[in-house]
Every structure is written in structure tokens, then in C-alpha cells.
N, C-alpha and C. Protein backbone atom coordinates (compact mmCIF):
# COMPACT_ATOMS: atom_id res chain seq x y z
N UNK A 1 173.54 114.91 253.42
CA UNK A 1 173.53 114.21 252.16
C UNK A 1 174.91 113.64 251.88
N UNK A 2 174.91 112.51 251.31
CA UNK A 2 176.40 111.94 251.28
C UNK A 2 176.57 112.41 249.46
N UNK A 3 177.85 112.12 249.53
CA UNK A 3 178.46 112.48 248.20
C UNK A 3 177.98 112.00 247.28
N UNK A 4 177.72 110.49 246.83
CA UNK A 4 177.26 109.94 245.34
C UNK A 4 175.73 110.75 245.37
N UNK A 5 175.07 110.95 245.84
CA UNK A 5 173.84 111.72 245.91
C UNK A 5 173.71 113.01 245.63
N UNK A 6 174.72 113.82 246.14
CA UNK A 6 175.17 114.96 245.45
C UNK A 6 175.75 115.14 243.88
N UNK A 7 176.53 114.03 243.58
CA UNK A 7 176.94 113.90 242.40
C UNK A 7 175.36 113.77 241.39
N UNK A 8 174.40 112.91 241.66
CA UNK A 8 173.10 112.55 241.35
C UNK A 8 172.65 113.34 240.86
N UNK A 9 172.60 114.55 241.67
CA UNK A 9 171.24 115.64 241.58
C UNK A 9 172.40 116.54 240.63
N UNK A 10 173.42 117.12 240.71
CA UNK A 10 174.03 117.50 239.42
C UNK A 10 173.87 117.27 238.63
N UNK A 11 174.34 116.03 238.36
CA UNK A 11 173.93 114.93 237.09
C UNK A 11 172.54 115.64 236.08
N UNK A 12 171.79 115.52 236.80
CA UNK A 12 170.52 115.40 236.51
C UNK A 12 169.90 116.89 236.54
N UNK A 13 170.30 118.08 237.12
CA UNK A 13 170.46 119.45 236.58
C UNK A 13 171.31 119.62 235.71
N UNK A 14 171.96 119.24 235.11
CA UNK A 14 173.01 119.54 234.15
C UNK A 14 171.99 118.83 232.89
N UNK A 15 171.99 117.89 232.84
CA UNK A 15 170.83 116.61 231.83
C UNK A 15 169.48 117.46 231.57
N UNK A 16 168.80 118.24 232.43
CA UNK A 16 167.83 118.80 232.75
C UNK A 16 168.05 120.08 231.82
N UNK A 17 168.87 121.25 232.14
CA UNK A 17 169.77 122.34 231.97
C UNK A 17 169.57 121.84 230.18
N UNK A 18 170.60 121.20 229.38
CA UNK A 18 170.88 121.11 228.33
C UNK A 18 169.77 120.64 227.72
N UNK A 19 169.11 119.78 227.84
CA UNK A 19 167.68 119.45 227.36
C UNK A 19 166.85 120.78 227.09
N UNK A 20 166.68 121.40 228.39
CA UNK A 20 165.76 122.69 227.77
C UNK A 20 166.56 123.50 226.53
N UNK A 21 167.90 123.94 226.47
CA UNK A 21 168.39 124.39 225.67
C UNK A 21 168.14 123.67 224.48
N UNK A 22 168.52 122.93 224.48
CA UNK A 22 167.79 121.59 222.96
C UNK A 22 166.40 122.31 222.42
N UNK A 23 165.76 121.86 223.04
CA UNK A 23 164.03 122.20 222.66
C UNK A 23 164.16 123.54 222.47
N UNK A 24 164.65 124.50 222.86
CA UNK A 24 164.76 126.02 222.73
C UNK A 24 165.36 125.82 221.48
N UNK A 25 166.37 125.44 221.26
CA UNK A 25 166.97 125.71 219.66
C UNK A 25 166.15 124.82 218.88
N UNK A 26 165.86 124.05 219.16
CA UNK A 26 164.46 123.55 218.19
C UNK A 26 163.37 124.47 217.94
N UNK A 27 163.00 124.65 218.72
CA UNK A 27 161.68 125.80 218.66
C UNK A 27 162.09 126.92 217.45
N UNK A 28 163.39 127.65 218.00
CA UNK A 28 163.48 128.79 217.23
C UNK A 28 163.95 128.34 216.02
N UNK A 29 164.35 127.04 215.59
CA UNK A 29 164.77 126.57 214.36
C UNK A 29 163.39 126.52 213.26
N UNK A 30 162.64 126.00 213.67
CA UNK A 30 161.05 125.50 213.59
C UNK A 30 160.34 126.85 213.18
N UNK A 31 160.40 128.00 214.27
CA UNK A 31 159.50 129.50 214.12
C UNK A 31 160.18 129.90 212.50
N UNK A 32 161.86 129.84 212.39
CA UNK A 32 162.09 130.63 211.76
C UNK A 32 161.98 130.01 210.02
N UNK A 33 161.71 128.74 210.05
CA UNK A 33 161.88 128.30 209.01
C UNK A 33 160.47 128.32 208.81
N UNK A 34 159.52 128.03 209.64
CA UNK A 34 157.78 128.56 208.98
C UNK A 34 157.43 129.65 209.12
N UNK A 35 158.40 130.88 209.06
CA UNK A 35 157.90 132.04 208.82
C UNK A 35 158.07 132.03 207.02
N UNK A 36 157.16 133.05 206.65
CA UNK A 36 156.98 133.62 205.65
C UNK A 36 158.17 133.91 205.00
N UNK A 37 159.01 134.71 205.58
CA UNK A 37 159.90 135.72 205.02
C UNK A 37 160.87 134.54 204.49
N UNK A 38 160.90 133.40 205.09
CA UNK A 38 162.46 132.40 204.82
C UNK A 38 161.80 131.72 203.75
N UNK A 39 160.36 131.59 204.16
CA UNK A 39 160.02 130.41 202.79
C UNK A 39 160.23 131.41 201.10
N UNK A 40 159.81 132.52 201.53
CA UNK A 40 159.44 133.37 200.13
C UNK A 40 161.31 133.91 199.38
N UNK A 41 162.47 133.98 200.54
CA UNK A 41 163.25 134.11 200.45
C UNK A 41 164.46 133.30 199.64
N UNK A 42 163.77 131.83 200.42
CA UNK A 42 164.53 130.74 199.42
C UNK A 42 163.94 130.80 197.97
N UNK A 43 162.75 130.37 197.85
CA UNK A 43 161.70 130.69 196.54
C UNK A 43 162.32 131.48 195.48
N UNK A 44 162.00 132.92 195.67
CA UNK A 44 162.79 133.83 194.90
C UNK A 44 164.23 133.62 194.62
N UNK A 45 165.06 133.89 195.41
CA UNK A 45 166.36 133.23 195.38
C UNK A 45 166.64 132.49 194.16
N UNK A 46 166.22 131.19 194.45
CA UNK A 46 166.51 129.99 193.77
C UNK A 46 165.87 130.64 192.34
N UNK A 47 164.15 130.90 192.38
CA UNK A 47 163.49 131.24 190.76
C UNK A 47 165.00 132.30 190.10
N UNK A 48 165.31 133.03 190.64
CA UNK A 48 165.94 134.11 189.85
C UNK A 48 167.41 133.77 189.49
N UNK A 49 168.10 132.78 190.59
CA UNK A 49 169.27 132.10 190.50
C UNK A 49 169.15 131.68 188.97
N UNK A 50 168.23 130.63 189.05
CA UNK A 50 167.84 129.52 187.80
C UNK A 50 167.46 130.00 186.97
N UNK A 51 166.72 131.36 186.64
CA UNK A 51 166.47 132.42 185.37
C UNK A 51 167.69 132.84 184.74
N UNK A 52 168.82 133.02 185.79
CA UNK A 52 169.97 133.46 185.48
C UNK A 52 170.78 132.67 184.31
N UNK A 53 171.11 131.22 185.06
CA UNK A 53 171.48 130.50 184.71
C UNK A 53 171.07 130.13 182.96
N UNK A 54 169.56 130.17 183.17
CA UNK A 54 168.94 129.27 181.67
C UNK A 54 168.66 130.18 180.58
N UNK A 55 169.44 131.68 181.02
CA UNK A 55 168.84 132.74 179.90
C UNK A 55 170.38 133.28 179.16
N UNK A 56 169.93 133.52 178.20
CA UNK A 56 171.60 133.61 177.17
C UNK A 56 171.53 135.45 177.31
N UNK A 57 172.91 135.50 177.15
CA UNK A 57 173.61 136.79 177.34
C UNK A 57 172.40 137.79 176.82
N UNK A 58 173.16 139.55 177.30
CA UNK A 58 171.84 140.27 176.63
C UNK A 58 170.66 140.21 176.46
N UNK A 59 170.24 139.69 177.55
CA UNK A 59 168.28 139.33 177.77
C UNK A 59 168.30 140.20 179.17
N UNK A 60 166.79 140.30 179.36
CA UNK A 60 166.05 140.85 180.32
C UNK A 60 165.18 140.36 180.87
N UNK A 61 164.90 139.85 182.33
CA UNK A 61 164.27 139.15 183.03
C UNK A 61 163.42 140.14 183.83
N UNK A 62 161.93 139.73 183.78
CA UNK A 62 161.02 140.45 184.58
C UNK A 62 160.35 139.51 185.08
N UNK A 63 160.19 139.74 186.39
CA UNK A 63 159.76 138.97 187.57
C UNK A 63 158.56 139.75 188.31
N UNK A 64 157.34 139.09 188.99
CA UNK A 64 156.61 139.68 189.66
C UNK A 64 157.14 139.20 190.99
N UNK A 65 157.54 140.25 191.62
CA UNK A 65 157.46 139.72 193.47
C UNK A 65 156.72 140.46 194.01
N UNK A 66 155.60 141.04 193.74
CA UNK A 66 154.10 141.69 195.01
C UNK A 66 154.51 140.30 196.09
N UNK A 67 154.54 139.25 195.63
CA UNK A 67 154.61 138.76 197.20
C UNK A 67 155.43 139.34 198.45
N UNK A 68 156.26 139.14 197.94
CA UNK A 68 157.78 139.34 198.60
C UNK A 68 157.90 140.87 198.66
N UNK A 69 157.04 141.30 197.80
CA UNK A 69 157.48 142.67 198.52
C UNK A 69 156.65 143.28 199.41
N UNK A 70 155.53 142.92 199.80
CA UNK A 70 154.34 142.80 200.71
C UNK A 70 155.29 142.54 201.79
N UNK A 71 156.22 141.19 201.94
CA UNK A 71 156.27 140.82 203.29
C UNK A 71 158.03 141.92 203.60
N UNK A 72 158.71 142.09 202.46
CA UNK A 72 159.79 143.55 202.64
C UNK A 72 158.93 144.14 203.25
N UNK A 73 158.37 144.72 202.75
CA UNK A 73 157.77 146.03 203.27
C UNK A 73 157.07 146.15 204.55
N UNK A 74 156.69 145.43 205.14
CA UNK A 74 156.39 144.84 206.44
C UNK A 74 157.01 144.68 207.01
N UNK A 75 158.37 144.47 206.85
CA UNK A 75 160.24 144.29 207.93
C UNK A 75 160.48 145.52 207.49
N UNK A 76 160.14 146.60 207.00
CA UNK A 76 160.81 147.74 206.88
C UNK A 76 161.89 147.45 205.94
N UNK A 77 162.02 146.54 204.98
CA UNK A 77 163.33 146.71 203.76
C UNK A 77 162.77 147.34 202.77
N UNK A 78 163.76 148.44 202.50
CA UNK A 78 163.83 149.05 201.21
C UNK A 78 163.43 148.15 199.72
N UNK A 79 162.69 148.58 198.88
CA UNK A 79 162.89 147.71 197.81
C UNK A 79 164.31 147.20 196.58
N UNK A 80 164.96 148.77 197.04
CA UNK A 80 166.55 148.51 196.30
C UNK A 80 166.89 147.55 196.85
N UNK A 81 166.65 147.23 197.88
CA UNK A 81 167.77 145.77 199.01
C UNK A 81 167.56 144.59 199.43
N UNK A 82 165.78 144.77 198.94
CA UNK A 82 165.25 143.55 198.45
C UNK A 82 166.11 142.18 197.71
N UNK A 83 166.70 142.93 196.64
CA UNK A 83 167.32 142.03 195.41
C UNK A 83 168.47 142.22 195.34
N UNK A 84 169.92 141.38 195.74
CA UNK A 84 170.89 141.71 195.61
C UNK A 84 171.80 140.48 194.43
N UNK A 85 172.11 141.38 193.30
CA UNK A 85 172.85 140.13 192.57
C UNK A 85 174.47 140.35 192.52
N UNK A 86 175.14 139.51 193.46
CA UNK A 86 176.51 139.58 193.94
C UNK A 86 177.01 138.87 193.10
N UNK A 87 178.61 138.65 193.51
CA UNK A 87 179.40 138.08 192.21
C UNK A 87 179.15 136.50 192.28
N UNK A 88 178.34 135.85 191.55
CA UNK A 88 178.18 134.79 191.17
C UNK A 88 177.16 134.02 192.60
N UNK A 89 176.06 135.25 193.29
CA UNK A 89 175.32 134.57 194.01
C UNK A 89 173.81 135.52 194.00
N UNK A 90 172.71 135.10 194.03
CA UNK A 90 171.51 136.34 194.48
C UNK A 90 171.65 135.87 196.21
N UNK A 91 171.24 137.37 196.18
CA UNK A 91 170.92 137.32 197.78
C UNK A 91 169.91 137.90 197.74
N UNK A 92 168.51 137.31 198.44
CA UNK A 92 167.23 137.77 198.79
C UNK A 92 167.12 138.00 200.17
N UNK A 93 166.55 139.91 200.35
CA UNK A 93 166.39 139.79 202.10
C UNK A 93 164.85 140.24 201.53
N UNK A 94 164.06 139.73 202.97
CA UNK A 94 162.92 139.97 202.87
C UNK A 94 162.57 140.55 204.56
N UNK A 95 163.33 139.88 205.75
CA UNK A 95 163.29 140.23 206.81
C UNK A 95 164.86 141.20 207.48
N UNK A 96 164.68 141.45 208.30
CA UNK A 96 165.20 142.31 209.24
C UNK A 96 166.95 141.61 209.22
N UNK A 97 167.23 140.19 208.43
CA UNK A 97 168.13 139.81 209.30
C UNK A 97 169.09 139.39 207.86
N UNK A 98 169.91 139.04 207.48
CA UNK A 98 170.53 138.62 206.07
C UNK A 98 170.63 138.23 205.31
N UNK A 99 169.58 137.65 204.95
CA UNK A 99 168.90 137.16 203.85
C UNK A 99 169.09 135.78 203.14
N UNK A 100 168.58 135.37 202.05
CA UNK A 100 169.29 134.12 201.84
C UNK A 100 169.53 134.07 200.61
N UNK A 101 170.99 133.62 200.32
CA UNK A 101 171.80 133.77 199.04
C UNK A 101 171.82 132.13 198.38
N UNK A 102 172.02 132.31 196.85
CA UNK A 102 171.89 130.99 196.48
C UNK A 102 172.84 131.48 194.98
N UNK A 103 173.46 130.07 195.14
CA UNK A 103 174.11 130.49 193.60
C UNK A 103 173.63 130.49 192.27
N UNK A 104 174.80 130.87 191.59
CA UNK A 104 174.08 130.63 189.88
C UNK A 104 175.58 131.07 189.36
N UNK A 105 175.71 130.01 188.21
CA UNK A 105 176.85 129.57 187.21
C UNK A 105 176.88 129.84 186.08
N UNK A 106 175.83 131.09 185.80
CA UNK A 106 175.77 131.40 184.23
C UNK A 106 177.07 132.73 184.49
N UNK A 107 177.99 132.43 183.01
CA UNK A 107 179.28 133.45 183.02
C UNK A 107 178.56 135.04 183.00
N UNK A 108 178.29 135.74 183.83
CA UNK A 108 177.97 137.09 183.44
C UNK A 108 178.69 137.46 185.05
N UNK A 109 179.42 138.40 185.46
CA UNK A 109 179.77 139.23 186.33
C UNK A 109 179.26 140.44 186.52
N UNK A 110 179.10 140.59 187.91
CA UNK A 110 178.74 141.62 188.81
C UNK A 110 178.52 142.65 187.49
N UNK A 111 179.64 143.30 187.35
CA UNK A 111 180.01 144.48 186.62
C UNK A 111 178.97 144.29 184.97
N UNK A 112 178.99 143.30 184.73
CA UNK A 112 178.41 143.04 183.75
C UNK A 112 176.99 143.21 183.21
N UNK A 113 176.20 143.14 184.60
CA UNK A 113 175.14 143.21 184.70
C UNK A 113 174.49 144.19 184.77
N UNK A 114 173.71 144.88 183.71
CA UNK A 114 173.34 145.76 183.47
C UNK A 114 172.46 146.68 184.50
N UNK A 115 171.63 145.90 185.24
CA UNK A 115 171.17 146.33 186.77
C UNK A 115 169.33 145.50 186.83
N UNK A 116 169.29 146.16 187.51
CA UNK A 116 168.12 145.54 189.08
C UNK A 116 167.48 146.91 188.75
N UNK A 117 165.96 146.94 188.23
CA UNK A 117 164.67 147.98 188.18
C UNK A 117 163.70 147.74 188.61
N UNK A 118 162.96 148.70 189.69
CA UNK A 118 161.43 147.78 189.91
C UNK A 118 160.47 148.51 189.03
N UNK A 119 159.40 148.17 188.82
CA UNK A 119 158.19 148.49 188.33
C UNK A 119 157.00 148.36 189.31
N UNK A 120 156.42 149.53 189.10
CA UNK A 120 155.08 149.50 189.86
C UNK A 120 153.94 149.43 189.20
N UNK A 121 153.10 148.33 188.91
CA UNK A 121 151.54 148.72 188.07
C UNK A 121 150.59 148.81 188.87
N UNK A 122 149.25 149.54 188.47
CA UNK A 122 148.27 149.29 189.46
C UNK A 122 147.30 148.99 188.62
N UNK A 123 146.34 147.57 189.09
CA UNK A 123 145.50 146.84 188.09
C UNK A 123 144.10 147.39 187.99
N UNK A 124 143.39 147.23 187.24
CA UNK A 124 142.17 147.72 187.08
C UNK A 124 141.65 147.76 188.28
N UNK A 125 141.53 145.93 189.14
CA UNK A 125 141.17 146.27 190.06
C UNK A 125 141.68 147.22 191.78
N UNK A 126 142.35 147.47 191.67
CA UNK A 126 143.31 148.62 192.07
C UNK A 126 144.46 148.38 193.05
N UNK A 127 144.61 146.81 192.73
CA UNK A 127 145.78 146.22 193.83
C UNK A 127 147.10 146.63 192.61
N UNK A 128 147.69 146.97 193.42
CA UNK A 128 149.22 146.59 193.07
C UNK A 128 150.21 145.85 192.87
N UNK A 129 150.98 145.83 191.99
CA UNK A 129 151.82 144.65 191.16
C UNK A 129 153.04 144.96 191.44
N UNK A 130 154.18 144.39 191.83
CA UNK A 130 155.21 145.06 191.86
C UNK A 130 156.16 144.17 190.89
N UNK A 131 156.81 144.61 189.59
CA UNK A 131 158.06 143.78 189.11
C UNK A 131 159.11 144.43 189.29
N UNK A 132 160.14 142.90 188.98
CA UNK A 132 161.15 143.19 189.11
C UNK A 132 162.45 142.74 187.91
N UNK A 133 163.02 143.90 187.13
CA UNK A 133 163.59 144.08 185.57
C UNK A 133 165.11 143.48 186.10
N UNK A 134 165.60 142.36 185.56
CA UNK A 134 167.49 142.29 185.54
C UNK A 134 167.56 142.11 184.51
N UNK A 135 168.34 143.20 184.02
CA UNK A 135 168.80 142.95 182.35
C UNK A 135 170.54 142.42 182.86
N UNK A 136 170.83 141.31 181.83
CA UNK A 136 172.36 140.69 182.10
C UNK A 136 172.62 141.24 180.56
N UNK A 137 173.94 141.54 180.77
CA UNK A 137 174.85 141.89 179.84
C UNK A 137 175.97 140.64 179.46
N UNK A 138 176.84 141.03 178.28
CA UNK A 138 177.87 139.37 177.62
C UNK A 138 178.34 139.39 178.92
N UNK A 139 179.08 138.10 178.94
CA UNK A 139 179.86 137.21 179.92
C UNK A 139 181.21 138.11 179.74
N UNK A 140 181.91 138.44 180.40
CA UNK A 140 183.51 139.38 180.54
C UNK A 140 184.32 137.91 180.19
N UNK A 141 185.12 138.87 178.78
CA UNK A 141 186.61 138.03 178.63
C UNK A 141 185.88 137.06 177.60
N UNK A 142 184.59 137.09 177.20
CA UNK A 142 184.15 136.27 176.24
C UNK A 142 184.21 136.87 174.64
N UNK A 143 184.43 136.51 173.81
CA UNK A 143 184.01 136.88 172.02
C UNK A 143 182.63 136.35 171.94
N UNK A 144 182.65 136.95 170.69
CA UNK A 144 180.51 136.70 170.14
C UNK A 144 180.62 135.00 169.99
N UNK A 145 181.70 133.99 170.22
CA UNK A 145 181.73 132.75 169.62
C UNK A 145 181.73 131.53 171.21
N UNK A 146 181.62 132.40 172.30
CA UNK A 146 181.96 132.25 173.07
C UNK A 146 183.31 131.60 173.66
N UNK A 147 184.38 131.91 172.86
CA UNK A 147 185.83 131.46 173.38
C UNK A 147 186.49 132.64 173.80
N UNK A 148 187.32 131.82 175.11
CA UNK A 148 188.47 132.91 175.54
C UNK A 148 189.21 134.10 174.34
């Protein structure tokens, strides 16, 4: 075989080579975003972000997630770790892997926040309900007038 011909067939295993890698990270881009756990993850996220945001100091937010906790509980997550409200982000895990965090800009801090409760009901007809209680406490460093 002479040389430019050799160069050829490289060429063209290498072209070959990276292409499959392509479609492979496509694929797993594709599986992971039509799974369940990412769609229900952003969902929640965002609903509870935006509850955050549009609700005034000293309120209490109750949420039903039986969805989401159907598909936790199926990855083996705890329900405490389900719901994480960090400093100025929620983070929702629902699968095995880190979940997905989304912000929110209403003034209340970590510390502030009175906490994360679940509730369990069971309905007449005998399925189960699962909520979920965040009571937010005043904004830190604020007066009742809201100025520094």
C-alpha cells in the first residue's frame, strides 16, 4: 500500500471513530432527558422556586408531590433529600444522580427558613398522597417596613 492511501483509511477511521461517539452522546443526552425523573425534577424545581418567589414572608406552602415521590422512591431517595432548599436555590433529586437546582430571588435565607415537612394522607380510596409543608420565615436584616 503506498502512503496517501494509508493516510485515507486513517482519515476515515478517525471520521468513523468520532461520529459513533457523537450519536452515543446523543443517545444518552436524549434517554436522559425523556426519563421521568429529569422531567418531574425540573417541574417541581421550578413550581416551588416560583411559590417561593410570589409568596410574602411568614407563609406556608403545601405542595402535593405523590408524583415525584413515587419515582424517589423507586431510585431509592430518601424523602428528607427529595427537597433541598439551599441558599437562594431548590434543588430537586428524584434519581440516583444530583438533581436539578433552579433559582429563586425572594429575600428569605437558608437560616431563615423555617423548614421542609412531609405529610402522608391516605384517601378513602386507599392510594396515598404525599405533601410537602415549607414554611418561610422574614427576610434577614429586614424591618416590618421592609427597609435595611
Amino acid at each position: 500500500m503506498n502512503k496517501k492511501g494509508e493516510e485515507l483509511v486513517i482519515e476515515q477511521v478517525i471520521f468513523i471513530v468520532l461520529n459513533i461517539v457523537f450519536v452515543g452522546l446523543l443517545l444518552a443526552f436524549a434517554y436522559k432527558t425523556s426519563s421521568s425523573a429529569f422531567t418531574f425534577e425540573q417541574r417541581y424545581a421550578k413550581e416551588i422556586a416560583l411559590l417561593i418567589d410570589s409568596t410574602a414572608d411568614n407563609s406556608a406552602l403545601k405542595l402535593d408531590v405523590t408524583e415525584a415521590y413515587e419515582i424517589a422512591k423507586k431510585n431509592n431517595i430518601p424523602k428528607e433529600e427529595m427537597i433541598v432548599i439551599s441558599d437562594k436555590e431548590v434543588i430537586l433529586k428524584l434519581s440516583g444522580e444530583k438533581g436539578y437546582a433552579y433559582p429563586y430571588f425572594h429575600k428569605v435565607s437558608i437560616d431563615k427558613i423555617g423548614g421542609i415537612s412531609y405529610e402522608d394522607k391516605k384517601e378513602d380510596s386507599g392510594n396515598e398522597r404525599v405533601f410537602v409543608n415549607i414554611i418561610l420565615g422574614n427576610a434577614g436584616g429586614e424591618n416590618e417596613n421592609g427597609q435595611d
